[in-house]
N, C-alpha and C. Protein backbone atom coordinates (compact mmCIF):
# COMPACT_ATOMS: atom_id res chain seq x y z
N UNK A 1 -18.31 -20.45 -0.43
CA UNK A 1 -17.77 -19.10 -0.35
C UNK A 1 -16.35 -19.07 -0.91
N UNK A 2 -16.00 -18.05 -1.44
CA UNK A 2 -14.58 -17.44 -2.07
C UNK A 2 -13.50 -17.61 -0.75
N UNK A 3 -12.01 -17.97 -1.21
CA UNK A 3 -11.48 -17.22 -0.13
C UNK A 3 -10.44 -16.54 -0.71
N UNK A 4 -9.68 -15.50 0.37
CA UNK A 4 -8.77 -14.90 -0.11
C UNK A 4 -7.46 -15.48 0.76
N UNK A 5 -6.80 -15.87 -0.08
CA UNK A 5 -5.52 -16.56 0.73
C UNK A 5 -4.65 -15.59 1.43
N UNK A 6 -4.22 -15.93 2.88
CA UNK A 6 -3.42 -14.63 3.69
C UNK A 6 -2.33 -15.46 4.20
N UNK A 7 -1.77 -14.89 4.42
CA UNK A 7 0.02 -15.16 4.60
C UNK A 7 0.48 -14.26 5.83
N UNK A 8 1.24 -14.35 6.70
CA UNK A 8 1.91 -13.18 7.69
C UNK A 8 3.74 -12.95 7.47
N UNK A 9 3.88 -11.97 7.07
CA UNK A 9 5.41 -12.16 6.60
C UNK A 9 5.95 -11.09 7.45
N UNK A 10 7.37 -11.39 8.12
CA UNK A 10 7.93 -9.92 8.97
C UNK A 10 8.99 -9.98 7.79
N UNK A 11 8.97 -8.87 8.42
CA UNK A 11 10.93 -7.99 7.21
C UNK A 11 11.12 -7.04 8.43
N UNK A 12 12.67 -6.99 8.10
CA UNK A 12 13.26 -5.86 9.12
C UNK A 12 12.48 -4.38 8.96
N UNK A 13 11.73 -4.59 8.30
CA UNK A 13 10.77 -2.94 8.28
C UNK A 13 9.31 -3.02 8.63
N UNK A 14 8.90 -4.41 8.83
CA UNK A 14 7.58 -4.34 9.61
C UNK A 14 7.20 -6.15 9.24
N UNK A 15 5.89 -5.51 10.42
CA UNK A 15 5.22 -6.65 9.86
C UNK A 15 3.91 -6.76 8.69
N UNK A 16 4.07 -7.53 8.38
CA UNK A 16 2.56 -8.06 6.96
C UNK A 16 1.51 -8.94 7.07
N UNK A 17 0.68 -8.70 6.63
CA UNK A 17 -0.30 -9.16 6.29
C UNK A 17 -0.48 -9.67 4.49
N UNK A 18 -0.28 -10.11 3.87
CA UNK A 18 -0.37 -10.03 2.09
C UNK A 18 -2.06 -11.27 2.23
N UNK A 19 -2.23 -10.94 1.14
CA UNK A 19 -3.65 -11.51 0.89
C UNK A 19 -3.51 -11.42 -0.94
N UNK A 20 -4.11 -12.83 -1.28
CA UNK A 20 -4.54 -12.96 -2.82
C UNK A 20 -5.79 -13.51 -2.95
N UNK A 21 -6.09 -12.80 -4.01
CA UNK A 21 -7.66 -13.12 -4.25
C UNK A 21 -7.53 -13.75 -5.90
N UNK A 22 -8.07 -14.82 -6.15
CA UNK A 22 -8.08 -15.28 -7.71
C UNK A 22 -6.60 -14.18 -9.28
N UNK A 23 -5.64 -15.05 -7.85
CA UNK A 23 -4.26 -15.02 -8.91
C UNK A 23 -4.12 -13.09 -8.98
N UNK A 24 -4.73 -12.45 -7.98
CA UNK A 24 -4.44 -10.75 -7.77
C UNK A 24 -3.92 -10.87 -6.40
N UNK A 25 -2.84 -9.94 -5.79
CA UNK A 25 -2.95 -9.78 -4.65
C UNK A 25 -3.52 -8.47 -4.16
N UNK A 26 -4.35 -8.61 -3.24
CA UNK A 26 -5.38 -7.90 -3.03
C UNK A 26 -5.07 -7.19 -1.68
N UNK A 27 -4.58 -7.60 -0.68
CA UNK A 27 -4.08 -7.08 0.50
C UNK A 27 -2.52 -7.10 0.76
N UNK A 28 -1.62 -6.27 1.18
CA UNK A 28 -0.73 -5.65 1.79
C UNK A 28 -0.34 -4.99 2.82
N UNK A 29 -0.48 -5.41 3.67
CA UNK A 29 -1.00 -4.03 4.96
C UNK A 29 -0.11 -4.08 6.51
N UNK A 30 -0.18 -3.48 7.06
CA UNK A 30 0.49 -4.04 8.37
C UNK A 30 0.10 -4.68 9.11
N UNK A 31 0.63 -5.93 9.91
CA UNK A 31 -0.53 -6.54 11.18
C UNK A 31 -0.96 -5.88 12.05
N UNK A 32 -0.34 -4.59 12.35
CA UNK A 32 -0.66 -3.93 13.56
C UNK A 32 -1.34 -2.74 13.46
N UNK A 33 -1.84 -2.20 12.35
CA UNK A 33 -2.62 -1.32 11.94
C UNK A 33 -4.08 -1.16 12.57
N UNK A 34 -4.09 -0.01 13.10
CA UNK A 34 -5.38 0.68 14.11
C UNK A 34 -6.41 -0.06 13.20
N UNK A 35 -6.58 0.25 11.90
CA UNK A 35 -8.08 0.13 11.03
C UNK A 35 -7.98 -1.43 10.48
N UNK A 36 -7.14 -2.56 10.97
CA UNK A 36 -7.05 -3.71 10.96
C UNK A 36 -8.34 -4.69 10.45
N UNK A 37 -9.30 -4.23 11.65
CA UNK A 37 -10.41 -4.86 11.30
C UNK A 37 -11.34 -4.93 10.22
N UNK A 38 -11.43 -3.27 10.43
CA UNK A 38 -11.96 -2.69 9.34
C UNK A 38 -11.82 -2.57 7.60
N UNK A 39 -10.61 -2.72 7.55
CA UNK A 39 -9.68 -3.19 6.33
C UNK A 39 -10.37 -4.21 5.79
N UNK A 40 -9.92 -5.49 6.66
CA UNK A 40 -9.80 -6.75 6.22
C UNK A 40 -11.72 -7.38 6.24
N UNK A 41 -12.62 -6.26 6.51
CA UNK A 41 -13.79 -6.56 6.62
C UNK A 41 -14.17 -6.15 4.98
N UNK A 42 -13.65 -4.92 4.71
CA UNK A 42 -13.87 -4.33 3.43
C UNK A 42 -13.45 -4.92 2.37
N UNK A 43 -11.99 -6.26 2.76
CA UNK A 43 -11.88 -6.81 1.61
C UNK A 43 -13.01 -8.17 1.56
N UNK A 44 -13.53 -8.65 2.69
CA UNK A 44 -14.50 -10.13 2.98
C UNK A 44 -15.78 -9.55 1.98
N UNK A 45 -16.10 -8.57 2.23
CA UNK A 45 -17.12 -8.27 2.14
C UNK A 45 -17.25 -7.73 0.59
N UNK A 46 -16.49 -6.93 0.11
CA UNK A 46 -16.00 -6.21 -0.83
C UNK A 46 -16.23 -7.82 -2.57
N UNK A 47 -15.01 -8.98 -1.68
CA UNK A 47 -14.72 -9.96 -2.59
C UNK A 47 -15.35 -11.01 -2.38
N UNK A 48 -16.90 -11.12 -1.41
CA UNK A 48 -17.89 -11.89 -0.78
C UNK A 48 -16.87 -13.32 -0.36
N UNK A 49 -15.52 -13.25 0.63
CA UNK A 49 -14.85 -14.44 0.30
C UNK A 49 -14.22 -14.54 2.09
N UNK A 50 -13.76 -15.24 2.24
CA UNK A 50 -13.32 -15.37 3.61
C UNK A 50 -11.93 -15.71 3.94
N UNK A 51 -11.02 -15.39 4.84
CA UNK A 51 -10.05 -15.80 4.76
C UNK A 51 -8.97 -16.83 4.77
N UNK A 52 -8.12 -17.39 4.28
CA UNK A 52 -7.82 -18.84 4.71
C UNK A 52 -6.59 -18.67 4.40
N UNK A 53 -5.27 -18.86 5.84
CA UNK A 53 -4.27 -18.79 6.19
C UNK A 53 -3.64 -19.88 4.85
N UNK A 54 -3.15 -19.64 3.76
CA UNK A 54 -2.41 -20.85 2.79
C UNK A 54 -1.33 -19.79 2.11
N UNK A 55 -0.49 -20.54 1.49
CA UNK A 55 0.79 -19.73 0.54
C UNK A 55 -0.39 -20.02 -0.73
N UNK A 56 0.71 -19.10 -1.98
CA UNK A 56 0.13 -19.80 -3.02
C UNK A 56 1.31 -18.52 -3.93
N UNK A 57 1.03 -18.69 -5.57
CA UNK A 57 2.00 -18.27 -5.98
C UNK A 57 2.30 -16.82 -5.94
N UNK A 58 1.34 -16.24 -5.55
CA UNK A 58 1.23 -14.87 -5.78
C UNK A 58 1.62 -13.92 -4.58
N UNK A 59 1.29 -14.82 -3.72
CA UNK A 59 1.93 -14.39 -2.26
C UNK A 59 3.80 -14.60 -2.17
N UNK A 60 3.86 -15.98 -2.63
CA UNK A 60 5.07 -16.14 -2.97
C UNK A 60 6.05 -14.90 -3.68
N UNK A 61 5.68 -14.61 -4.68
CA UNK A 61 6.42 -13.99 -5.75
C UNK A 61 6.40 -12.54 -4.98
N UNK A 62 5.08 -12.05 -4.19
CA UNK A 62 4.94 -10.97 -3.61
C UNK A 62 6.10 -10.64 -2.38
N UNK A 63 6.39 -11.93 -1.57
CA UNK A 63 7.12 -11.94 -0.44
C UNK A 63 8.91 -11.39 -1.30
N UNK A 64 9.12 -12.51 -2.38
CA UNK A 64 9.96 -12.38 -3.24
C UNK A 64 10.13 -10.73 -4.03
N UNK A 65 9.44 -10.48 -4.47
CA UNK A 65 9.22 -8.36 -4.57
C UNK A 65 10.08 -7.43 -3.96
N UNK A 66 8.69 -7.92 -2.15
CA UNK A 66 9.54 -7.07 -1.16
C UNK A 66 10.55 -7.07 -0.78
N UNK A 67 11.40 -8.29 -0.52
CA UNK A 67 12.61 -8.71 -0.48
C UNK A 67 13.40 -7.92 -1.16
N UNK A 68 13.20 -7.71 -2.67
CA UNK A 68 14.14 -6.97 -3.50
C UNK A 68 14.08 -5.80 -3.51
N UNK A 69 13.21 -5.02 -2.98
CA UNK A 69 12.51 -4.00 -2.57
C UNK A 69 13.52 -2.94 -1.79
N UNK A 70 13.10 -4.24 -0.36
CA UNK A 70 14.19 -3.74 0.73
C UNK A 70 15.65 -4.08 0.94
N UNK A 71 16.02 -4.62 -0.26
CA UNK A 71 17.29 -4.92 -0.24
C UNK A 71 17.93 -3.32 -1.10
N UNK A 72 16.59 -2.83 -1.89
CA UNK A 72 17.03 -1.71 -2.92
C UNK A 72 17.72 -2.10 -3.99
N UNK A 73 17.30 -3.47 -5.16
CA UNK A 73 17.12 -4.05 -6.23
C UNK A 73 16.29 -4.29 -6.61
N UNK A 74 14.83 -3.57 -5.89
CA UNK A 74 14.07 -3.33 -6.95
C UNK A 74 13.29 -1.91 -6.81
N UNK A 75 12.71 -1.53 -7.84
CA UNK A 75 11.88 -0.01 -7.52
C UNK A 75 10.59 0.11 -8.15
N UNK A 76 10.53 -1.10 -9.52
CA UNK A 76 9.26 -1.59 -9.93
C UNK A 76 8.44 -3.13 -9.16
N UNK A 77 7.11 -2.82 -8.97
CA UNK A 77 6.51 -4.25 -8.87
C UNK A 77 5.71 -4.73 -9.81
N UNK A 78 5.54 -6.13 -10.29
CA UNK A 78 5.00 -6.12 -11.35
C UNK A 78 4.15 -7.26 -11.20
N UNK A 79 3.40 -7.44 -9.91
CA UNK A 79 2.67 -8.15 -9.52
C UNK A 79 1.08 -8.13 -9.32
N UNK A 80 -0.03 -8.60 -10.09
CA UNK A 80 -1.36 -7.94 -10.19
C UNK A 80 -2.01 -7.89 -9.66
N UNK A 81 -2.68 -6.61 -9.28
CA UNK A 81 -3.40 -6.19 -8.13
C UNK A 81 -4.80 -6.12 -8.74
N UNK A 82 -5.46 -6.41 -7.55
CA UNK A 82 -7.10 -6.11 -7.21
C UNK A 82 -7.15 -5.39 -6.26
N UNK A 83 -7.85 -4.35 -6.48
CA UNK A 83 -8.00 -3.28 -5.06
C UNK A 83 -9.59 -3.15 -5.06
N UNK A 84 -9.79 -2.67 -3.98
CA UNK A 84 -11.37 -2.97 -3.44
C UNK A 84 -11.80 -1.63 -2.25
N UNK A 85 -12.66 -1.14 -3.25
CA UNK A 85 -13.01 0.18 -2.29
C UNK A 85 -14.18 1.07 -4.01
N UNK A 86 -13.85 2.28 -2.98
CA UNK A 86 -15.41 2.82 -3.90
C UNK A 86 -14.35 3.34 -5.15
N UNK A 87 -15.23 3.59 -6.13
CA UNK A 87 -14.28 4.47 -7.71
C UNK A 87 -13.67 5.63 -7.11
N UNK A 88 -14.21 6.36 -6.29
CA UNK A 88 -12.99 7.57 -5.77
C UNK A 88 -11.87 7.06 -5.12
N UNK A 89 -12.19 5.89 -4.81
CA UNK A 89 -10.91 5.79 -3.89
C UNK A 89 -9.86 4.80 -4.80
N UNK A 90 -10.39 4.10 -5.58
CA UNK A 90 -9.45 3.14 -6.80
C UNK A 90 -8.71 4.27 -7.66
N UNK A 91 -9.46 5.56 -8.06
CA UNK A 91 -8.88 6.80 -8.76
C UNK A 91 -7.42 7.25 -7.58
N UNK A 92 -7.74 7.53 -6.50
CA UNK A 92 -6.86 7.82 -5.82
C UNK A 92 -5.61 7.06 -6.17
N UNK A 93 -5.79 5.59 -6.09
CA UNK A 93 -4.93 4.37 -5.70
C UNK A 93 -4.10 4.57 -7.16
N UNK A 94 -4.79 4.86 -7.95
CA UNK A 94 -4.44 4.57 -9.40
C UNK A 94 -3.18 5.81 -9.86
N UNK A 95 -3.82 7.10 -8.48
CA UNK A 95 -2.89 7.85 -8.81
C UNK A 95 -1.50 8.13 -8.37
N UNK A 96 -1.37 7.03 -7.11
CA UNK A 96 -0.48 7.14 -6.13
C UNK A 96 0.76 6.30 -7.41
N UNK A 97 -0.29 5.23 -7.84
CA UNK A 97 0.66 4.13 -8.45
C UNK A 97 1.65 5.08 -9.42
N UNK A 98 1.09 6.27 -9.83
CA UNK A 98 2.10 7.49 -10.60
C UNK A 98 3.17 8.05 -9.99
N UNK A 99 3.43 7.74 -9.10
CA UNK A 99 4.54 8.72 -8.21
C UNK A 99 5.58 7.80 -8.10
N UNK A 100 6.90 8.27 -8.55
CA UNK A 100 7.48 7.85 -9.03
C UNK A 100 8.35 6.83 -7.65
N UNK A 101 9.33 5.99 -7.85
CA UNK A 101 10.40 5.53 -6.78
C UNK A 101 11.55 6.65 -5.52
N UNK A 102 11.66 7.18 -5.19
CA UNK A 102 12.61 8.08 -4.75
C UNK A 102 11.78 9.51 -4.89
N UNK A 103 10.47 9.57 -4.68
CA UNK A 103 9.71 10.74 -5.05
C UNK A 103 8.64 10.87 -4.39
N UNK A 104 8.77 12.07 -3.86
CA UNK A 104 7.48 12.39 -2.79
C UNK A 104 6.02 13.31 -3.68
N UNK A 105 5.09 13.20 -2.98
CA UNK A 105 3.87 13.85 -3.74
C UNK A 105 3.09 14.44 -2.55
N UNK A 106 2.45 15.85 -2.34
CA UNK A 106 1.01 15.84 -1.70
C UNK A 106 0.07 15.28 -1.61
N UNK A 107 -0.76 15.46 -1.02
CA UNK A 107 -2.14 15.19 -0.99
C UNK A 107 -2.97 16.22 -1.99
N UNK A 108 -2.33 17.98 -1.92
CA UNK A 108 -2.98 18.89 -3.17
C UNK A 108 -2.78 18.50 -4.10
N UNK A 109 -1.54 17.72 -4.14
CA UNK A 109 -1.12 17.54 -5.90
C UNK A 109 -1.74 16.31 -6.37
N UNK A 110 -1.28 15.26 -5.30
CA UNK A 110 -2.51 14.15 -5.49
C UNK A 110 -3.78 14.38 -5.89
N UNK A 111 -4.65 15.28 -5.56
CA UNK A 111 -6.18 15.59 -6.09
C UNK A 111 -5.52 16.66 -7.20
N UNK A 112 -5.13 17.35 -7.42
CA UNK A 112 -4.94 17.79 -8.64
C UNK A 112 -4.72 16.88 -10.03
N UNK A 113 -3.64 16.05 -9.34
CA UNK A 113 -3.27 15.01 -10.96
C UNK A 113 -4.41 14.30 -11.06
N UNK A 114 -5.92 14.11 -10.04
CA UNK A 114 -7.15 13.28 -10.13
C UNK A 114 -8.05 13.93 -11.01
N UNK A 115 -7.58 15.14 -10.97
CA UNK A 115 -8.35 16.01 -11.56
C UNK A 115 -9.69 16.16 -10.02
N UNK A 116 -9.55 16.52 -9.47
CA UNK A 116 -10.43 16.85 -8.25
C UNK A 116 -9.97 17.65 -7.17
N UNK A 117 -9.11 18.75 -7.64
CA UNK A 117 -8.27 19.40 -6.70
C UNK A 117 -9.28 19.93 -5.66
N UNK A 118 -10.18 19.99 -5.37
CA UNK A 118 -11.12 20.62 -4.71
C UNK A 118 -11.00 19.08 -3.25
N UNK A 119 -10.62 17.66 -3.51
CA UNK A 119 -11.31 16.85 -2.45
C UNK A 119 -9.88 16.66 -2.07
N UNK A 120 -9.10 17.27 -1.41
CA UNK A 120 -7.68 17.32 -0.42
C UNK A 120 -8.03 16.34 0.48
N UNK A 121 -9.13 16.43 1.12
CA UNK A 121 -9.57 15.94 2.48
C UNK A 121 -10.39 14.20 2.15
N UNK A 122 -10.54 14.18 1.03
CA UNK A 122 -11.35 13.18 0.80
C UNK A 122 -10.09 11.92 0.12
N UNK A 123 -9.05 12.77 -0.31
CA UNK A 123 -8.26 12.10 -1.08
C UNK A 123 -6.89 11.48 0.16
N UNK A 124 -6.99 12.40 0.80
CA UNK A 124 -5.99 12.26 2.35
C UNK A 124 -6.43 10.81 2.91
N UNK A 125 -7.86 11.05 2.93
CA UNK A 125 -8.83 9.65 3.30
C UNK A 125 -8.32 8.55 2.66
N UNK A 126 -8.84 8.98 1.69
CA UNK A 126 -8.83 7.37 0.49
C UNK A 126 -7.01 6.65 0.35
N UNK A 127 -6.17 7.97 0.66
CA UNK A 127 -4.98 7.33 1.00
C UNK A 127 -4.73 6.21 2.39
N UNK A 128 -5.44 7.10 3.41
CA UNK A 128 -5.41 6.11 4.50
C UNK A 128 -6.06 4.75 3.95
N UNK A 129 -6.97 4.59 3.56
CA UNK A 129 -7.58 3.22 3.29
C UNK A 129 -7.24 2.24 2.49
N UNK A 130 -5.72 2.89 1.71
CA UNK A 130 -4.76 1.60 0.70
C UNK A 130 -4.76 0.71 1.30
N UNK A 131 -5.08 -0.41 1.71
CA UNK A 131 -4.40 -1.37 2.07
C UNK A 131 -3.34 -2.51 1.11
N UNK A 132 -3.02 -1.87 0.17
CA UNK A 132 -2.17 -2.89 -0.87
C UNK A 132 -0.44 -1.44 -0.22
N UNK A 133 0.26 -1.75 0.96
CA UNK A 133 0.93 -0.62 1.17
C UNK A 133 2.42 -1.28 0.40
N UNK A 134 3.33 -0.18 0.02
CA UNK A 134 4.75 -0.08 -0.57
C UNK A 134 4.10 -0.58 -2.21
N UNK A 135 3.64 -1.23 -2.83
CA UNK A 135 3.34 -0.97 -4.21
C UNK A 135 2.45 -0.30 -4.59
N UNK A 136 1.27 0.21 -3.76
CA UNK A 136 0.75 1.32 -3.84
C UNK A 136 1.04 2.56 -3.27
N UNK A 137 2.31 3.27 -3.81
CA UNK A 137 3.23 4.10 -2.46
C UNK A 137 2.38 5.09 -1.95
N UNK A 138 1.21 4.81 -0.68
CA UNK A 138 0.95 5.95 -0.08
C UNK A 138 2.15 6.36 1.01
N UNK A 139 2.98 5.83 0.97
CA UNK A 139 3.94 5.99 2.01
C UNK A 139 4.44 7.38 1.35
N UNK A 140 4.45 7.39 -0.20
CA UNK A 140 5.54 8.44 -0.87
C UNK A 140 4.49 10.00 -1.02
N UNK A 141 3.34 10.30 0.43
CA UNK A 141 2.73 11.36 0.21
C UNK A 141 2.74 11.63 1.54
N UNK A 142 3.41 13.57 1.38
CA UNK A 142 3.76 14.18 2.20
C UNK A 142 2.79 15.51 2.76
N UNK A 143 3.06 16.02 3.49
CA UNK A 143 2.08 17.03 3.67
C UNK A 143 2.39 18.34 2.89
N UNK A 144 1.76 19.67 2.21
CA UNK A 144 2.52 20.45 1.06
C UNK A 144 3.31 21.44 1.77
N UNK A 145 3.59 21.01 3.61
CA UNK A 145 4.67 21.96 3.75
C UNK A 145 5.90 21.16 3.98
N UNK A 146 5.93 20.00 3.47
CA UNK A 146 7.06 19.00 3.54
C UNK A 146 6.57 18.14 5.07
N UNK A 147 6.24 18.80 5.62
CA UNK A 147 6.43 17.26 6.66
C UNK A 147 5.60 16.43 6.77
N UNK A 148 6.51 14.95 7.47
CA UNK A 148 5.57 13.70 7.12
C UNK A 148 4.46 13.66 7.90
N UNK A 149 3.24 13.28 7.30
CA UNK A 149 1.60 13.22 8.12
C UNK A 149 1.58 11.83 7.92
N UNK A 150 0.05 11.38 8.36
CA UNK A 150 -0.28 9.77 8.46
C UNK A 150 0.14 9.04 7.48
N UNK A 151 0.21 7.36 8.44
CA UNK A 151 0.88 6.11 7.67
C UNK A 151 0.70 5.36 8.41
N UNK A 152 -0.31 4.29 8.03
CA UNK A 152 -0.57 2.99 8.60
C UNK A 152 0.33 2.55 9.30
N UNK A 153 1.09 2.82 8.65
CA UNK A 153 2.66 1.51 9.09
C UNK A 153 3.85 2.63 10.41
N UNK A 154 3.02 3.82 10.53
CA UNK A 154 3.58 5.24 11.55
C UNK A 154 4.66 5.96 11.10
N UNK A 155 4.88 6.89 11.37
CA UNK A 155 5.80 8.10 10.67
C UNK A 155 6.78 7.67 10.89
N UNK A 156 7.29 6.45 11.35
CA UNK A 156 9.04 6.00 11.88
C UNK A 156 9.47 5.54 10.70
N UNK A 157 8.15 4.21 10.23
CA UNK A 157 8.82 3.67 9.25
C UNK A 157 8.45 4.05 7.43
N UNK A 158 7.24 5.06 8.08
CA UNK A 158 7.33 6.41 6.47
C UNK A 158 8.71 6.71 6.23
N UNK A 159 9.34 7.48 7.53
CA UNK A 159 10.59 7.80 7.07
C UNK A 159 11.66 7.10 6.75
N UNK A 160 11.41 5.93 7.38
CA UNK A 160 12.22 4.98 6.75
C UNK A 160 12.51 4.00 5.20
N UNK A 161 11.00 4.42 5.01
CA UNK A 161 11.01 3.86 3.43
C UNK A 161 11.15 5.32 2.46
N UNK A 162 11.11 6.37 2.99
CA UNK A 162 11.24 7.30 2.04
C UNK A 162 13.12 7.31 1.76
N UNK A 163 13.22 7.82 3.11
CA UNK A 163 14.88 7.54 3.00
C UNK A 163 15.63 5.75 2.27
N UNK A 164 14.67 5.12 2.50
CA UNK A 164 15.28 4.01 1.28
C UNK A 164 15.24 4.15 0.04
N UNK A 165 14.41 4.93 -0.34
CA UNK A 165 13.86 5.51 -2.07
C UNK A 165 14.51 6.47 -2.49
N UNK A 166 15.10 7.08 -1.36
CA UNK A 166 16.29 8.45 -2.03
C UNK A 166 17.35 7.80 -1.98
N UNK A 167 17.67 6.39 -1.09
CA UNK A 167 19.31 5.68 -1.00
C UNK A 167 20.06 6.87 0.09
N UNK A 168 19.22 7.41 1.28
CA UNK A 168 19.90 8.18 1.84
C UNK A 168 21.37 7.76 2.64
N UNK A 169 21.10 6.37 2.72
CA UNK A 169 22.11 5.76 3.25
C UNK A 169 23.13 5.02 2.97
N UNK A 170 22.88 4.88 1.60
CA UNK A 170 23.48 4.21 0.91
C UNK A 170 25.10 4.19 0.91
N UNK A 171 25.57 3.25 1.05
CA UNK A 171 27.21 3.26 1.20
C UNK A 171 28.03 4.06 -0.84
């Protein structure tokens, strides 16, 4: 059987989970996330592979990312992803990856730029189910009357990575 190598990393903004699958990293997610199980079943199953607690380079360089991330020296990642879920929901993922650093998006506008403005509700979904989180910014989608709705990682530290992307605090 395949495995996908997993790692547990904390940062002052949460805790992680990262996962690589054949030189992609494939998981990102929180440890403490309600749909935990479920996630990490969709990637076993998804990449027919099993998990096995090891570093390796991709996790490495990934830990190295976030770091620069949350230090706010970096705003691009350029680390290669495998994502794993149905074509509506990789379209979703693909579209989040469009929204820019310091920039918020809907969920209407999200299915609009999919060209599927009609699946709001389906696309709201397929956001919940990123598990590759902060380089796939579902964090950076808001509700279209401005306020913050669901986030794996909970509306404390949504707001906390949004306000890192505007530099609200910035000295």
């Amino acid at each position: 059987m395949k495995q996908i190598n997993i790692q547990y990393y904390k940062t002052k903004y949460a805790h992680f989970i990262l996962g690589s699958f054949e030189n992609k990293l494939c998981l990102l997610d929180f440890t403490y996330r309600k749909q935990r199980t479920n996630v990490d079943n969709r990637l076993k199953i998804g990449l027919k592979a099993k998990f096995i607690e090891t570093n390796d380079e991709i996790l490495k360089e990934t830990r190295k990312q976030l770091d620069e991330y949350f230090n706010m020296t970096r705003k691009k990642f350029d680390i290669p992803l495998m994502t794993v879920g149905t074509n509506f929901q990789k379209s979703v993922w693909e579209g989040l990856l469009k929204i820019s650093y310091g920039t918020t998006s809907s969920y209407l506008q999200l299915a609009k730029n999919i060209n599927n403005e009609k699946a709001v509700r389906a696309v709201a979904n397929a956001n919940g189910a990123n598990c590759i989180a902060i380089i796939i910014p579902c964090h950076r989608i808001i509700g279209t009357n401005g306020e913050l709705t669901g986030f794996a990682g909970g509306l404390a530290l949504k707001k906390r990575l949004i306000n890192l992307e505007q530099n609200l605090f910035a000295v």
